[in-house]
Protein backbone atom coordinates (compact mmCIF):
# COMPACT_ATOMS: atom_id res chain seq x y z
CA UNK A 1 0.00 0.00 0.00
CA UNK A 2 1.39 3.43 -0.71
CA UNK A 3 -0.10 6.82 0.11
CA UNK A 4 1.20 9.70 -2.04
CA UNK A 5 -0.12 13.35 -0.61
CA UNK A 6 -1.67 15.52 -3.30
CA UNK A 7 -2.64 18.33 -1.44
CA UNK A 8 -1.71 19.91 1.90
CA UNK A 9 -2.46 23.10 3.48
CA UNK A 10 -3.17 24.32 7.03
CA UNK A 11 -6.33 23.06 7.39
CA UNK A 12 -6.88 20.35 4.03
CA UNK A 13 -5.23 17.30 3.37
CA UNK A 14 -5.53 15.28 0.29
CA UNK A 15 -3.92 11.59 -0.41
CA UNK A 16 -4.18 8.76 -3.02
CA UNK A 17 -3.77 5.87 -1.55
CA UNK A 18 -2.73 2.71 -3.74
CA UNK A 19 -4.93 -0.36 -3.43
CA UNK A 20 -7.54 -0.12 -1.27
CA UNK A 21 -11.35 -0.20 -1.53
CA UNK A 22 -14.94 0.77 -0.51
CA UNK A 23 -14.88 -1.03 2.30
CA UNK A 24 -11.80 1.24 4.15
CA UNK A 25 -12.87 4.24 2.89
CA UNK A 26 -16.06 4.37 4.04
CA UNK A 27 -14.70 3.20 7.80
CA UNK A 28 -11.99 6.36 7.44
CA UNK A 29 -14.33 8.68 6.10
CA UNK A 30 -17.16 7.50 8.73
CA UNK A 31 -14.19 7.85 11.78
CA UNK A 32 -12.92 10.95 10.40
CA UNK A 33 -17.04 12.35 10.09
CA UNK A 34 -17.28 11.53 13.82
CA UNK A 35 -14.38 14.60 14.58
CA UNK A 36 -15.62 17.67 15.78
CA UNK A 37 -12.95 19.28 13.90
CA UNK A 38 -13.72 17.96 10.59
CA UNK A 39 -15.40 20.37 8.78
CA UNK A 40 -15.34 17.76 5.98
CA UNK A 41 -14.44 14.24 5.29
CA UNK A 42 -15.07 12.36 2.20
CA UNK A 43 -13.37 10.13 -0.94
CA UNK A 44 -13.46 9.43 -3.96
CA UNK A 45 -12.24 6.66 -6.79
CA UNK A 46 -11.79 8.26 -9.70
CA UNK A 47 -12.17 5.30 -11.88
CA UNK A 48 -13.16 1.48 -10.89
CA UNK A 49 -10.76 0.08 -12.82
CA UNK A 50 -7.42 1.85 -11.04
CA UNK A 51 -8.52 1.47 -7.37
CA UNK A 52 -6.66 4.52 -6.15
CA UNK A 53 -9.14 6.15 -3.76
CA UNK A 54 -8.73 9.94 -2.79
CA UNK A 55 -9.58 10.77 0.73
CA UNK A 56 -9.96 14.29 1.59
CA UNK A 57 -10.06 16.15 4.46
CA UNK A 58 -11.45 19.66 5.77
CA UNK A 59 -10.80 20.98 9.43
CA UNK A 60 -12.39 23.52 11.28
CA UNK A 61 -10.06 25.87 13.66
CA UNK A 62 -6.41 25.30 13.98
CA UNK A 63 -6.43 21.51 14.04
CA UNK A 64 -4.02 20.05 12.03
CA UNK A 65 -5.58 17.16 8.87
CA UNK A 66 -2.53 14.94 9.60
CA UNK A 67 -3.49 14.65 13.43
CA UNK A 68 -7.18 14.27 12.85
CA UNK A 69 -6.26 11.50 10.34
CA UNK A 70 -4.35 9.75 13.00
CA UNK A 71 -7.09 9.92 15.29
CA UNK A 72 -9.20 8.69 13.19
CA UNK A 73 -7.15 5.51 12.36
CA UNK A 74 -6.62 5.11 15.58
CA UNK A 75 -10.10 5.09 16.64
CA UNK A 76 -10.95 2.62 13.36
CA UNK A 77 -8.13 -0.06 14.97
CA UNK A 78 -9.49 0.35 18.02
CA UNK A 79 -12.77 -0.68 17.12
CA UNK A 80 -11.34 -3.67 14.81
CA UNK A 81 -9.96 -4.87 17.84
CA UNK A 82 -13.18 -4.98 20.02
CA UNK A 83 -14.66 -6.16 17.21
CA UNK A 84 -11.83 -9.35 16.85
CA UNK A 85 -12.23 -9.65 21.13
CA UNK A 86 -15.83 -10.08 20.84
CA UNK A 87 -16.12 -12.17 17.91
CA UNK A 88 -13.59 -14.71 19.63
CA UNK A 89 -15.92 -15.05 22.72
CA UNK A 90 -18.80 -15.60 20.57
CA UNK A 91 -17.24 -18.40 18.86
CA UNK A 92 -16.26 -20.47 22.40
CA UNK A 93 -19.58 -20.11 22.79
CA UNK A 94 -21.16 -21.86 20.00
């Protein structure tokens, strides 16, 4: 996976990143929607058949994109591993 940053000012970020889909963009964009210093958070694949998603970012204030991005991923492997925790449990149950 590579991430490659197209845009970055004060308060907006913009990256490519290489090889992922749907599925993780929606989790970062839904983490990074849950801020209170995103102003806005959303992504885009410019074409189906190259799978290089652009995320964006918007903050309000004098929060950083980068750190808000961080807390955002951190949140999202948070909740993977609660997620992973739980599901183990459920299975010595059945």
């Amino acid at each position: 996976m590579k991430v490659k940053v197209l845009k970055e000012t004060s308060n907006e970020l913009k990256i490519e990143v290489e090889g992922i889909r749907h599925g993780l963009c929606n989790l970062i964009q839904k983490r990074l929607l849950e801020e209170e210093d995103v102003d806005l958070a959303g992504y885009d694949i410019p074409h189906p058949l190259a799978s290089n998603p652009i995320i964006y970012i918007r903050t309000k204030g004098d929060v950083k994109p980068k750190e808000i991005l961080f807390r955002a991923l951190k949140n999202a492997r948070k909740i993977n591993d609660n997620f992973g925790k739980e599901f183990e449990k459920a299975l010595k149950k059945v």
